[in-house]
PDB file of N, CA and C in Angstrom:
ATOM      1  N   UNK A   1      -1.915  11.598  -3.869  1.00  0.00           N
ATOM      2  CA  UNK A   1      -0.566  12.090  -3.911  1.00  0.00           C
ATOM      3  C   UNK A   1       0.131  11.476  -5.123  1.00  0.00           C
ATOM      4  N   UNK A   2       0.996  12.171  -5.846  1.00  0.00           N
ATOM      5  CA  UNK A   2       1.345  11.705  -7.020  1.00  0.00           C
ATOM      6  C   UNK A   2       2.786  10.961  -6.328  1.00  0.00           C
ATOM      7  N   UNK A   3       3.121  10.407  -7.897  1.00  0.00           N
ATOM      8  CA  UNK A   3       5.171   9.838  -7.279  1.00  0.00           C
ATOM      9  C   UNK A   3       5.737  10.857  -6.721  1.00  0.00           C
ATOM     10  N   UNK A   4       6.250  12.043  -7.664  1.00  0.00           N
ATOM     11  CA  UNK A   4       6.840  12.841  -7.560  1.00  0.00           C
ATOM     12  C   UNK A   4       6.446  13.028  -6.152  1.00  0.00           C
ATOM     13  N   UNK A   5       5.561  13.753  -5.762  1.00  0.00           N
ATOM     14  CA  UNK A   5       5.532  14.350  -4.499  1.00  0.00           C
ATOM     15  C   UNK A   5       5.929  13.582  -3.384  1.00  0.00           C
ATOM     16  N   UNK A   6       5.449  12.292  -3.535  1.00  0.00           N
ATOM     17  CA  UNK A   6       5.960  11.060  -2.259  1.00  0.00           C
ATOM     18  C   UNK A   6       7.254  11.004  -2.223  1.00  0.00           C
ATOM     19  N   UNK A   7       8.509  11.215  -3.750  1.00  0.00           N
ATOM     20  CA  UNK A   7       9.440  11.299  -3.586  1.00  0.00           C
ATOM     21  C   UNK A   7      10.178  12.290  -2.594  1.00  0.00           C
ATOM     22  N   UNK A   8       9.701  13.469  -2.875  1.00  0.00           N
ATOM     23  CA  UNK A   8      10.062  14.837  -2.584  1.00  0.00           C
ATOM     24  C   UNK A   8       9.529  15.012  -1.148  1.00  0.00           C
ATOM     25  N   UNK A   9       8.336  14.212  -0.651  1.00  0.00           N
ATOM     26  CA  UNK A   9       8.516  14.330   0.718  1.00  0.00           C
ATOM     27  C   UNK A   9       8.903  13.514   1.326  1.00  0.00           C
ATOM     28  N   UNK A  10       9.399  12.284   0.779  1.00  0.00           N
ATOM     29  CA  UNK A  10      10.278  11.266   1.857  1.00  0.00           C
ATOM     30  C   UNK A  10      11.859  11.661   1.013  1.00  0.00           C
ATOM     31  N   UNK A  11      12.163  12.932   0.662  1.00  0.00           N
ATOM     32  CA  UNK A  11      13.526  12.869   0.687  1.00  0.00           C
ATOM     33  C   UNK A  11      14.572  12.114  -0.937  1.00  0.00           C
ATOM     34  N   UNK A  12      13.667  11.262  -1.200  1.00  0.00           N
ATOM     35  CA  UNK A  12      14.026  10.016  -2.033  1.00  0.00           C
ATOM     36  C   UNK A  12      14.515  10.450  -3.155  1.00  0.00           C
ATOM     37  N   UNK A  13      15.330   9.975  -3.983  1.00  0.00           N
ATOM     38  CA  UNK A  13      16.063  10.214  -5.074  1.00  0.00           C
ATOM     39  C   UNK A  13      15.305   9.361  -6.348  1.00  0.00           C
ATOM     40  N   UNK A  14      14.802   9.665  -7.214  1.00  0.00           N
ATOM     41  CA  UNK A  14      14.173   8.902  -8.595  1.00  0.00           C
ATOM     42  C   UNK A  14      14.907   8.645  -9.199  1.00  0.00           C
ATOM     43  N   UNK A  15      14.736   7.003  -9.794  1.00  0.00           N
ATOM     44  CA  UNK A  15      15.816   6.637 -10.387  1.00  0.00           C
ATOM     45  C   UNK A  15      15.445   6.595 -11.789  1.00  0.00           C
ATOM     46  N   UNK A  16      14.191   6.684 -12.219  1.00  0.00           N
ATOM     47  CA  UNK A  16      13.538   6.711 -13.736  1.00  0.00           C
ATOM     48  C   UNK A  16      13.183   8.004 -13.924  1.00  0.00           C
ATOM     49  N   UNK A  17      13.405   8.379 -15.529  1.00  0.00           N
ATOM     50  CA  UNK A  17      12.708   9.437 -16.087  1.00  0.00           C
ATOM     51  C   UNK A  17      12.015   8.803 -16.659  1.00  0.00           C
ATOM     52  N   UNK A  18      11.510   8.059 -16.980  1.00  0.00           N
ATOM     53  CA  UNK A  18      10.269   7.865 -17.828  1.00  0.00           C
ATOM     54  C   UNK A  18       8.888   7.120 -16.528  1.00  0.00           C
ATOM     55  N   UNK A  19       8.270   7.794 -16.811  1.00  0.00           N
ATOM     56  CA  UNK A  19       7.236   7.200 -16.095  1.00  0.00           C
ATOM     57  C   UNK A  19       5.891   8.051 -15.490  1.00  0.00           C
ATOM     58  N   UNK A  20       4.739   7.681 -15.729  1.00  0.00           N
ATOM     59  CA  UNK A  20       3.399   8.216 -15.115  1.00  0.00           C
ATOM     60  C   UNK A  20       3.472   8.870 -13.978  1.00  0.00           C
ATOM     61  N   UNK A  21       3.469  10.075 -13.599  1.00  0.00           N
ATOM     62  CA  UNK A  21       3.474  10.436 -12.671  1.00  0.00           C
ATOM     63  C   UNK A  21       2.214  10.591 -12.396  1.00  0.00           C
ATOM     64  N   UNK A  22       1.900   9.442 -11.582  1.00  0.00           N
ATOM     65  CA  UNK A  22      -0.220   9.665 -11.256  1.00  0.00           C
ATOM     66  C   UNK A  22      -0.206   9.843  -9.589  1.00  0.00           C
ATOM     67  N   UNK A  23      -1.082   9.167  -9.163  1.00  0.00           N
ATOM     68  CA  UNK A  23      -1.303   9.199  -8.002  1.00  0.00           C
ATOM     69  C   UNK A  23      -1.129   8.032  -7.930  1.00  0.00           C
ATOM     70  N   UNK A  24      -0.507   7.496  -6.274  1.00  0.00           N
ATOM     71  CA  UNK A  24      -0.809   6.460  -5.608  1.00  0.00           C
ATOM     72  C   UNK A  24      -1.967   6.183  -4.898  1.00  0.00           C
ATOM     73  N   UNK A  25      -2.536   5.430  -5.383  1.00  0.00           N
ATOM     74  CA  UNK A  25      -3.606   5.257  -4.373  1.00  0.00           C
ATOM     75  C   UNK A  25      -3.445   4.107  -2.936  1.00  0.00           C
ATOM     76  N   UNK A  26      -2.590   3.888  -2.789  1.00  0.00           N
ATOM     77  CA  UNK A  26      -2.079   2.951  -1.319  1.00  0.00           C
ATOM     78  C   UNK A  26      -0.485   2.553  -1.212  1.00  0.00           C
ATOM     79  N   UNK A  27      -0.549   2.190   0.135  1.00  0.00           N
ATOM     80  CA  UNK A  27       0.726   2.081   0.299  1.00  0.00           C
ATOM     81  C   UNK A  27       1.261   0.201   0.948  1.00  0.00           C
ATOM     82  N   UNK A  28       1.986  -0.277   0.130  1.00  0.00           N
ATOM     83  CA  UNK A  28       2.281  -2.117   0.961  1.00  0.00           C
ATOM     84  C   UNK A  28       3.276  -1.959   1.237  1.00  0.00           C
ATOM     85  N   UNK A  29       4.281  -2.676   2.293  1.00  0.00           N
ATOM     86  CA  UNK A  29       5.465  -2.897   2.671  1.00  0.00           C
ATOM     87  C   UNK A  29       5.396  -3.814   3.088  1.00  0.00           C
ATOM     88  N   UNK A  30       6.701  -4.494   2.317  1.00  0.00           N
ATOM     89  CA  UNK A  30       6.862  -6.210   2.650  1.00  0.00           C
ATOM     90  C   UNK A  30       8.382  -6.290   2.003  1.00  0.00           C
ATOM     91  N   UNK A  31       8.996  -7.111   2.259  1.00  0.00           N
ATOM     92  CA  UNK A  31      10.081  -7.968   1.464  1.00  0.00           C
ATOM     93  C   UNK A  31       9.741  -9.219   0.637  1.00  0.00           C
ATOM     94  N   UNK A  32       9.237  -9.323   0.940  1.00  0.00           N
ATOM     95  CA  UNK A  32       8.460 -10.925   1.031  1.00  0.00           C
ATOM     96  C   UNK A  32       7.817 -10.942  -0.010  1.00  0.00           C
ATOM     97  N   UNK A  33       8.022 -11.201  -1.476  1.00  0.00           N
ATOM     98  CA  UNK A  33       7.415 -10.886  -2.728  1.00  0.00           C
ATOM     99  C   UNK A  33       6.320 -11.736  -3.055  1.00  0.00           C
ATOM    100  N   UNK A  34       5.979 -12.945  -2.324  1.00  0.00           N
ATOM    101  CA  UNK A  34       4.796 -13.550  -2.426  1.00  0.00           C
ATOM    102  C   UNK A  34       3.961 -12.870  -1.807  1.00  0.00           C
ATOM    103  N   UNK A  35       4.330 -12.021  -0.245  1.00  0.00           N
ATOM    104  CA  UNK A  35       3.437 -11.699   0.692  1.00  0.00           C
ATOM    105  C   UNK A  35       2.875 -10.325  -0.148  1.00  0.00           C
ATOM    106  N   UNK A  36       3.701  -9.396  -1.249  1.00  0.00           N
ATOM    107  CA  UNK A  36       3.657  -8.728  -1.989  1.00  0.00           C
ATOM    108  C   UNK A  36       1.981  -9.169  -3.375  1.00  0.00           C
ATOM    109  N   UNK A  37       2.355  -9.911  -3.906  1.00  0.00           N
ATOM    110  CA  UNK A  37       1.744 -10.686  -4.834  1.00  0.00           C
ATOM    111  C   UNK A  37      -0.036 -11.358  -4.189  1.00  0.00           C
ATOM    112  N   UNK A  38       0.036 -11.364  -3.136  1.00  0.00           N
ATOM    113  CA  UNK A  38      -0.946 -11.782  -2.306  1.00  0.00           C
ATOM    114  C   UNK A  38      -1.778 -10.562  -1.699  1.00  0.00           C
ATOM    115  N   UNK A  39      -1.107  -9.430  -1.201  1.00  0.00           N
ATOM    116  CA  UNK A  39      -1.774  -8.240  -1.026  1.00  0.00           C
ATOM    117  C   UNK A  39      -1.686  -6.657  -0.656  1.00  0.00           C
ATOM    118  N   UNK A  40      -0.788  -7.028  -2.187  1.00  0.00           N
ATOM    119  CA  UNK A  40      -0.656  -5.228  -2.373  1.00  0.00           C
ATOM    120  C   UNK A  40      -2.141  -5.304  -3.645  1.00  0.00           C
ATOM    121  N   UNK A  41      -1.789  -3.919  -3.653  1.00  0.00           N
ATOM    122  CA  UNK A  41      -3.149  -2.918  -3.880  1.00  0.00           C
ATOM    123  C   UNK A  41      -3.099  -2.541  -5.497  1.00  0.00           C
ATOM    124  N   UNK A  42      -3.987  -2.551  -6.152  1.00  0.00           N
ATOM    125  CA  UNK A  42      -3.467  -2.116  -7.832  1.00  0.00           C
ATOM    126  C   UNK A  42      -2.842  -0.434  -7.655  1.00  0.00           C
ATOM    127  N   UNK A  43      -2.160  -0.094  -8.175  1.00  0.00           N
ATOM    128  CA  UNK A  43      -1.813   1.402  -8.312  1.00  0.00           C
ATOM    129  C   UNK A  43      -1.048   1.748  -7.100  1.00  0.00           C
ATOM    130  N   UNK A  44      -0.630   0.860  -5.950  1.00  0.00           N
ATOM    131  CA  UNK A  44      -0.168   1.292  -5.159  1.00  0.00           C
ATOM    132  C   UNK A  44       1.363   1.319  -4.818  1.00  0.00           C
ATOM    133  N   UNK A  45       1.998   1.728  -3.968  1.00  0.00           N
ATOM    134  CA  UNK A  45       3.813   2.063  -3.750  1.00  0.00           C
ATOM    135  C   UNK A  45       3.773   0.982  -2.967  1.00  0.00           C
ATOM    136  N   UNK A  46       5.060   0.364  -3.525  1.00  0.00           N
ATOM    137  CA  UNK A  46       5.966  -0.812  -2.602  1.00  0.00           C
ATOM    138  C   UNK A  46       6.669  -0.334  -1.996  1.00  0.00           C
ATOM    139  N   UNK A  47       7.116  -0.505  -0.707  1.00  0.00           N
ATOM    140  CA  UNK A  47       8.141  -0.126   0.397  1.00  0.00           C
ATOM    141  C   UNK A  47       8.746  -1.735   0.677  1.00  0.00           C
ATOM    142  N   UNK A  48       9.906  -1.475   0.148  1.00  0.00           N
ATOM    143  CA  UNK A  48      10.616  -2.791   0.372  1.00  0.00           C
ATOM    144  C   UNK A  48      12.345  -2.582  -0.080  1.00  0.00           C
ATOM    145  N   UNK A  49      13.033  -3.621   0.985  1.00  0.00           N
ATOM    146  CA  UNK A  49      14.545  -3.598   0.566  1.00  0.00           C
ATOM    147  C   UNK A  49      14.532  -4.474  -0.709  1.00  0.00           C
ATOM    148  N   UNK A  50      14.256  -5.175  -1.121  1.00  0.00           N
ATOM    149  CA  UNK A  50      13.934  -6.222  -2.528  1.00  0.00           C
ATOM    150  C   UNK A  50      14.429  -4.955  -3.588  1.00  0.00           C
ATOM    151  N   UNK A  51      15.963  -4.950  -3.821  1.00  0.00           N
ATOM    152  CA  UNK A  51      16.441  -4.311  -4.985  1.00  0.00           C
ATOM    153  C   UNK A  51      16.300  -5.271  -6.142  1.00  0.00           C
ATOM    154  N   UNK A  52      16.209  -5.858  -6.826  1.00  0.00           N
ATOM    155  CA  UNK A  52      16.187  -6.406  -8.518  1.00  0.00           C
ATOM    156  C   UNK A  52      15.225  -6.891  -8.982  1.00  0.00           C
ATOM    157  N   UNK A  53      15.765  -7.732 -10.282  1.00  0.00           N
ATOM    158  CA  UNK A  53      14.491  -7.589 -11.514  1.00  0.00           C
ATOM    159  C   UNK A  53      13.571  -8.644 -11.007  1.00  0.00           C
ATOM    160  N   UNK A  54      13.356  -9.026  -9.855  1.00  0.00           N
ATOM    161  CA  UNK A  54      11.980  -9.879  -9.730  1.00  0.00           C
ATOM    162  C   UNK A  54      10.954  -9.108  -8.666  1.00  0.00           C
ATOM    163  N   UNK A  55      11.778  -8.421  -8.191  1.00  0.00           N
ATOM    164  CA  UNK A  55      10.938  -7.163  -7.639  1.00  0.00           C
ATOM    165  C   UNK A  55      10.002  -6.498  -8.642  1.00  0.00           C
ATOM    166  N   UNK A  56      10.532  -5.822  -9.611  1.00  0.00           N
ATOM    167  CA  UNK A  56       9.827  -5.235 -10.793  1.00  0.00           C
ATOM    168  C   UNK A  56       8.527  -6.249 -11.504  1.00  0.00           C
ATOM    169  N   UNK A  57       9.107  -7.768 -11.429  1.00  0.00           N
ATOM    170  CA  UNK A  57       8.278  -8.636 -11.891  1.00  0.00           C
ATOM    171  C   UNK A  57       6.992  -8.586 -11.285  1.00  0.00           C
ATOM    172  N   UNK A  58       7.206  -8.823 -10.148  1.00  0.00           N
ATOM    173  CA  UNK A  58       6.397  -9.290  -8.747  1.00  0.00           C
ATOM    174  C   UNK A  58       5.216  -7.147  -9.480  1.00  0.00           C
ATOM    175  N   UNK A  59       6.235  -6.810  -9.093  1.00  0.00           N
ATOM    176  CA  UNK A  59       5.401  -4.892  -8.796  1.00  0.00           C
ATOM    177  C   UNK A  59       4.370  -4.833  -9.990  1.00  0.00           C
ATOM    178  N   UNK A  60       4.510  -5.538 -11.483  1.00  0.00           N
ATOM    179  CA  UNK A  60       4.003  -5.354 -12.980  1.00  0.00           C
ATOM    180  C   UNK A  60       3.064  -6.615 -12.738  1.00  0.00           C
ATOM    181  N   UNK A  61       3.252  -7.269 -12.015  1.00  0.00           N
ATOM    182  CA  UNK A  61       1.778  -8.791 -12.152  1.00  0.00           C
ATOM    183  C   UNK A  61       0.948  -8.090 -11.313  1.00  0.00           C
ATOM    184  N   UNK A  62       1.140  -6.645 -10.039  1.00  0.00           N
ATOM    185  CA  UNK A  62      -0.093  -6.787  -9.299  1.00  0.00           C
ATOM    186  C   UNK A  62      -0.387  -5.287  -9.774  1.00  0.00           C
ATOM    187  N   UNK A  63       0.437  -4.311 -10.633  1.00  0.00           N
ATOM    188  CA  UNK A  63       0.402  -3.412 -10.937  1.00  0.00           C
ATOM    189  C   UNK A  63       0.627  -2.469  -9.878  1.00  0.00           C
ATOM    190  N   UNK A  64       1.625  -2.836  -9.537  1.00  0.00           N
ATOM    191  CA  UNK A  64       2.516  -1.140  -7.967  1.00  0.00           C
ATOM    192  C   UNK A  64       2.979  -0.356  -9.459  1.00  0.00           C
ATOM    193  N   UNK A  65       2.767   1.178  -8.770  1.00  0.00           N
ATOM    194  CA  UNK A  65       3.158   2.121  -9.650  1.00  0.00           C
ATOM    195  C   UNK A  65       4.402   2.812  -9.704  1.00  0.00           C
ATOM    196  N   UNK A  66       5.175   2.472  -7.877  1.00  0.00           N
ATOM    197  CA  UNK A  66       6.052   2.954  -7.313  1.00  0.00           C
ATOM    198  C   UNK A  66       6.905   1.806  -6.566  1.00  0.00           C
ATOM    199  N   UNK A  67       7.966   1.567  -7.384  1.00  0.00           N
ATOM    200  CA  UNK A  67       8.478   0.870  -5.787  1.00  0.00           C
ATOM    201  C   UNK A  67       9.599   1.637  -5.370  1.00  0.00           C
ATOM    202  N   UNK A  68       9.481   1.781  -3.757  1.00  0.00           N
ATOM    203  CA  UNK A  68      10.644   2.395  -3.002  1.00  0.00           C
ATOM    204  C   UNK A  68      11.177   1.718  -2.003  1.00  0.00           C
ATOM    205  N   UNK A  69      12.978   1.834  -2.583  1.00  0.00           N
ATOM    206  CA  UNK A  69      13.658   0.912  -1.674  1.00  0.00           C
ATOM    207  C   UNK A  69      14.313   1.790  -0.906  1.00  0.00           C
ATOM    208  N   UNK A  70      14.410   1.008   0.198  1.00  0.00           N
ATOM    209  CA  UNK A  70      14.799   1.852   1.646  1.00  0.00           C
ATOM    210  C   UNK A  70      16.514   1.574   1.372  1.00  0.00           C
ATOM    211  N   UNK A  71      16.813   2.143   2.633  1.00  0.00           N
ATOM    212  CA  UNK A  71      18.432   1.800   3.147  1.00  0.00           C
ATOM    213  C   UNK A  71      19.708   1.514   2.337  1.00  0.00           C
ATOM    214  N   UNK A  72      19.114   2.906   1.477  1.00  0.00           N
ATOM    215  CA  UNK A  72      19.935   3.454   0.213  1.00  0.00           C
ATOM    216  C   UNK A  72      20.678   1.847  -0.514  1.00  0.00           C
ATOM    217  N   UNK A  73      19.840   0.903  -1.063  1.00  0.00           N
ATOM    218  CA  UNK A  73      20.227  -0.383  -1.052  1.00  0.00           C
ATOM    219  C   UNK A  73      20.375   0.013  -2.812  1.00  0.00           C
ATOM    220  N   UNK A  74      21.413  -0.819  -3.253  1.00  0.00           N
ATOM    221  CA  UNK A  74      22.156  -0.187  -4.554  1.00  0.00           C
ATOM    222  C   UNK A  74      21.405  -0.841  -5.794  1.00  0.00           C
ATOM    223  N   UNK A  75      20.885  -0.049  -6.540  1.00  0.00           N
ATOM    224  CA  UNK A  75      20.076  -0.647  -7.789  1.00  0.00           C
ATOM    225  C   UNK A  75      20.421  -1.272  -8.895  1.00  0.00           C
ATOM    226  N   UNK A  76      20.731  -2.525  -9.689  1.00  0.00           N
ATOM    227  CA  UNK A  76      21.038  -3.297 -10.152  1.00  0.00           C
ATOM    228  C   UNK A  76      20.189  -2.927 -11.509  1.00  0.00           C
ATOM    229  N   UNK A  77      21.493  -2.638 -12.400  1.00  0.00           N
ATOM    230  CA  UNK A  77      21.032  -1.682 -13.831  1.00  0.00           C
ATOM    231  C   UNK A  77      19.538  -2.794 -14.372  1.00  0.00           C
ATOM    232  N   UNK A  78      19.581  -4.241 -14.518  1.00  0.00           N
ATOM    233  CA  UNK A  78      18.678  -4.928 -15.025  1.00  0.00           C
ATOM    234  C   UNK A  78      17.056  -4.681 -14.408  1.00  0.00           C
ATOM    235  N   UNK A  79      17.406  -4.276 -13.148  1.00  0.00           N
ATOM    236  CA  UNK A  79      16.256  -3.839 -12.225  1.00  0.00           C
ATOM    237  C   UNK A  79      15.359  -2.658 -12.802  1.00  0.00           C
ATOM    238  N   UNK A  80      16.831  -1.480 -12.956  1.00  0.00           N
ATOM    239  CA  UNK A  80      15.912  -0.074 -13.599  1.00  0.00           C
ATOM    240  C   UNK A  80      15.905  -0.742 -15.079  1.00  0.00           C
ATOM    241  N   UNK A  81      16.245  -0.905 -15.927  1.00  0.00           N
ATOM    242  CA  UNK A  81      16.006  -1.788 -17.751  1.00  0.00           C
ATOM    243  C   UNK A  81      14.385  -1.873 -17.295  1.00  0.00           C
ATOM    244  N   UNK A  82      14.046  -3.358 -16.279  1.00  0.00           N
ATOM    245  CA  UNK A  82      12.925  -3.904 -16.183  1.00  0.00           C
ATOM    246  C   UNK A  82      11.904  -3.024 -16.049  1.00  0.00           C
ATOM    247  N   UNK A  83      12.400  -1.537 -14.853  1.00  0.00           N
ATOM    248  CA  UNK A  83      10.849  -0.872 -14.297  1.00  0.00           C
ATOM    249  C   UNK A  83      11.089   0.064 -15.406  1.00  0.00           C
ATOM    250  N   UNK A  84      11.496  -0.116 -16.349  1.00  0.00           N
ATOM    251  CA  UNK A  84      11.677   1.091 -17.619  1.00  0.00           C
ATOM    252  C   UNK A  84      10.711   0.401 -18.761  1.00  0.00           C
ATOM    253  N   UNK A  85      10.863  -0.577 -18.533  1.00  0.00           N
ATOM    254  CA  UNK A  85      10.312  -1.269 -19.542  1.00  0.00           C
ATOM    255  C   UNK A  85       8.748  -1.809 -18.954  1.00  0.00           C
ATOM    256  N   UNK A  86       8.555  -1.900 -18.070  1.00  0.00           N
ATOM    257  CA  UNK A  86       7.278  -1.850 -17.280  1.00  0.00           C
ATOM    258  C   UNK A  86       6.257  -0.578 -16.997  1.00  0.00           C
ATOM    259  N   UNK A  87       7.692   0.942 -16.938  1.00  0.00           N
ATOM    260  CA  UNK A  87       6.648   1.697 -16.245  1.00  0.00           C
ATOM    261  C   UNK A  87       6.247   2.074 -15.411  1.00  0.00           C
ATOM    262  N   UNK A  88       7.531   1.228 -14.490  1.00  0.00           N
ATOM    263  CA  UNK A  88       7.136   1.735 -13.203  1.00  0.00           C
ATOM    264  C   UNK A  88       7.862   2.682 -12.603  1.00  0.00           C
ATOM    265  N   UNK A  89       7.762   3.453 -11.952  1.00  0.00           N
ATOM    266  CA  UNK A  89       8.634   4.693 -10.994  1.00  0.00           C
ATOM    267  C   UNK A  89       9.708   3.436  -9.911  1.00  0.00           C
ATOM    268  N   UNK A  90      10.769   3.880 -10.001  1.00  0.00           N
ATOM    269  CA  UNK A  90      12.007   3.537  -8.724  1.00  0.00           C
ATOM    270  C   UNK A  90      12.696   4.727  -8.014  1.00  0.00           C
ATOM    271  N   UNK A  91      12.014   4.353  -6.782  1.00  0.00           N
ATOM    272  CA  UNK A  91      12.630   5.845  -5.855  1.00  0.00           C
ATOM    273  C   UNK A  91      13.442   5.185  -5.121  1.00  0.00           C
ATOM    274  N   UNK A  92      14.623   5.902  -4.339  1.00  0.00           N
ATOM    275  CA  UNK A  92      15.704   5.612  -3.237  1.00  0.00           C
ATOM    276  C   UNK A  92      15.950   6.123  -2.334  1.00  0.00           C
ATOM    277  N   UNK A  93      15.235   5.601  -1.025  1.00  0.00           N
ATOM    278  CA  UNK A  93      15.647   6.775   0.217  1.00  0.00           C
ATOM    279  C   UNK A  93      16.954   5.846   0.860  1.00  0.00           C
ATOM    280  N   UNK A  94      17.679   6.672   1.802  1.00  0.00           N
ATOM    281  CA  UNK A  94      18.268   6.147   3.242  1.00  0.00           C
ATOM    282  C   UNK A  94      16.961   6.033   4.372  1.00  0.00           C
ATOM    283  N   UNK A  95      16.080   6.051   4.441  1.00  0.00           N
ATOM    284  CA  UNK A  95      15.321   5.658   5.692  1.00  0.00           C
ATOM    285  C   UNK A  95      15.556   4.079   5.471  1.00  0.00           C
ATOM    286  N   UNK A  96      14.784   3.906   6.334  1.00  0.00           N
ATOM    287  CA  UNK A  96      13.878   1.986   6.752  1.00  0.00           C
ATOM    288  C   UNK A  96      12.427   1.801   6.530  1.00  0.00           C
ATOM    289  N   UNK A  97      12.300   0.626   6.095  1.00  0.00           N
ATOM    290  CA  UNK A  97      10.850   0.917   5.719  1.00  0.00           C
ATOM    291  C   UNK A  97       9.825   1.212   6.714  1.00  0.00           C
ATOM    292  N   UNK A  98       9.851   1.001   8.334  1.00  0.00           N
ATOM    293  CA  UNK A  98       8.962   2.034   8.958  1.00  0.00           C
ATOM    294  C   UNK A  98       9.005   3.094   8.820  1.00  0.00           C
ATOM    295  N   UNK A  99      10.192   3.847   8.823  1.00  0.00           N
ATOM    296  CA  UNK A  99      10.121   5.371   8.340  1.00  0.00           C
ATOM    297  C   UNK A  99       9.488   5.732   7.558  1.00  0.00           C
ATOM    298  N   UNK A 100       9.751   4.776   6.411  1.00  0.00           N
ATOM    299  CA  UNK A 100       9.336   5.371   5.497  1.00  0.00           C
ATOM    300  C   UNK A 100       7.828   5.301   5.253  1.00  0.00           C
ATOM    301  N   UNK A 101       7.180   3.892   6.197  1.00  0.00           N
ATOM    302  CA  UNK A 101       5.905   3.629   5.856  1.00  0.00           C
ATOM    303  C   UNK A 101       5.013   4.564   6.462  1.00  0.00           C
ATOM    304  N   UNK A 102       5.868   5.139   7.680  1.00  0.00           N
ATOM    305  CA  UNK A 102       5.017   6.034   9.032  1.00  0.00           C
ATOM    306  C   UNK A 102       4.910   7.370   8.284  1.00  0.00           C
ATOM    307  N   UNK A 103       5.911   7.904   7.223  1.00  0.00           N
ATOM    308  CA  UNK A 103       5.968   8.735   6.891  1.00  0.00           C
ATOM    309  C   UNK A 103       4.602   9.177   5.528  1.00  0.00           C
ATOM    310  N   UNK A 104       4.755   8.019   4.915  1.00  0.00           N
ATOM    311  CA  UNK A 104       3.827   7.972   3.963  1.00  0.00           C
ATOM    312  C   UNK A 104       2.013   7.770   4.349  1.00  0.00           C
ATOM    313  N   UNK A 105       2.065   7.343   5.695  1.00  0.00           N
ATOM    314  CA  UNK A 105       0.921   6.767   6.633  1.00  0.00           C
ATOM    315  C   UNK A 105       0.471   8.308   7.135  1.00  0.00           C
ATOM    316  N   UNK A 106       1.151   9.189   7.572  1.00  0.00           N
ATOM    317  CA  UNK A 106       0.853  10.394   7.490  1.00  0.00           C
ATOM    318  C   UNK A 106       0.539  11.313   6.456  1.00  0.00           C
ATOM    319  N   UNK A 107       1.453  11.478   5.221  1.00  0.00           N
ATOM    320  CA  UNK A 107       1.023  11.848   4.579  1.00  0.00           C
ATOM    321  C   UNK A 107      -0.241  11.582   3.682  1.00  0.00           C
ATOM    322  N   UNK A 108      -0.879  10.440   3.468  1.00  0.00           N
ATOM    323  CA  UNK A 108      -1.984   9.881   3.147  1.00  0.00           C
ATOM    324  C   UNK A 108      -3.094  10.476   4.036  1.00  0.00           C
ATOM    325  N   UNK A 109      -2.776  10.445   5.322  1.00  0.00           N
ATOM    326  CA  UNK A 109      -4.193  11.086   6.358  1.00  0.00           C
ATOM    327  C   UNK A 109      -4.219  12.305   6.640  1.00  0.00           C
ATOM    328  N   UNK A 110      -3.193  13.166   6.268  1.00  0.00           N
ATOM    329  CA  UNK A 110      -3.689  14.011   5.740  1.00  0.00           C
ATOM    330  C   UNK A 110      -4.435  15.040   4.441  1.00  0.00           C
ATOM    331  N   UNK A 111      -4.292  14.145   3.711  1.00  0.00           N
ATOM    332  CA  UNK A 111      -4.974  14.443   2.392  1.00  0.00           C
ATOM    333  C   UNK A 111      -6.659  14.568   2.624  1.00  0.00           C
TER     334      UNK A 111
END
């Protein structure tokens, strides 16, 4: 499943134009940016409230392609600068990150 489409089916608003629209190949959810750094997936979407620029840090050392923050939590211009300058996709839903993870947990099994 590419960004775009994960956007477009969880609803989510993109906050970058610049960026790879590839596929994700997995999905982590955490807040917890060590617990992040320890075992998310190369190429994969972050599901996390963690709005700013150490989020982006944390997402570019393990290589997430996507991070999506839940609970329409407000994006901090240095945050998008950073995933602009990294490369990475920033999406924005109003869900929670079970929603959003259950949602993406489906869409993955069905592919």
């Amino acid at each position: 499943m590419k960004i775009k489409e994960a956007a477009q089916a969880l609803g989510a608003e993109i906050y970058m134009s610049e960026f790879d629209d590839i596929d994700i190949s997995g999905v982590y959810t955490s807040d917890l940016l060590s617990d992040v750094m320890a075992n998310a997936k190369d190429g994969g979407a972050l599901v996390t409230i963690q709005a700013h620029k150490n989020t982006v840090a944390v997402a570019a050392l393990v290589n997430i392609s996507v991070i999506i923050i839940c609970n329409s939590r407000p994006l901090p211009e240095d945050m998008l600068e950073a995933a602009k300058d990294e490369g990475i996709a920033v999406i924005r839903t109003k869900e929670n990150q079970y929603t959003v993870s259950g949602k993406l947990w489906e869409l993955f099994h069905k592919q």
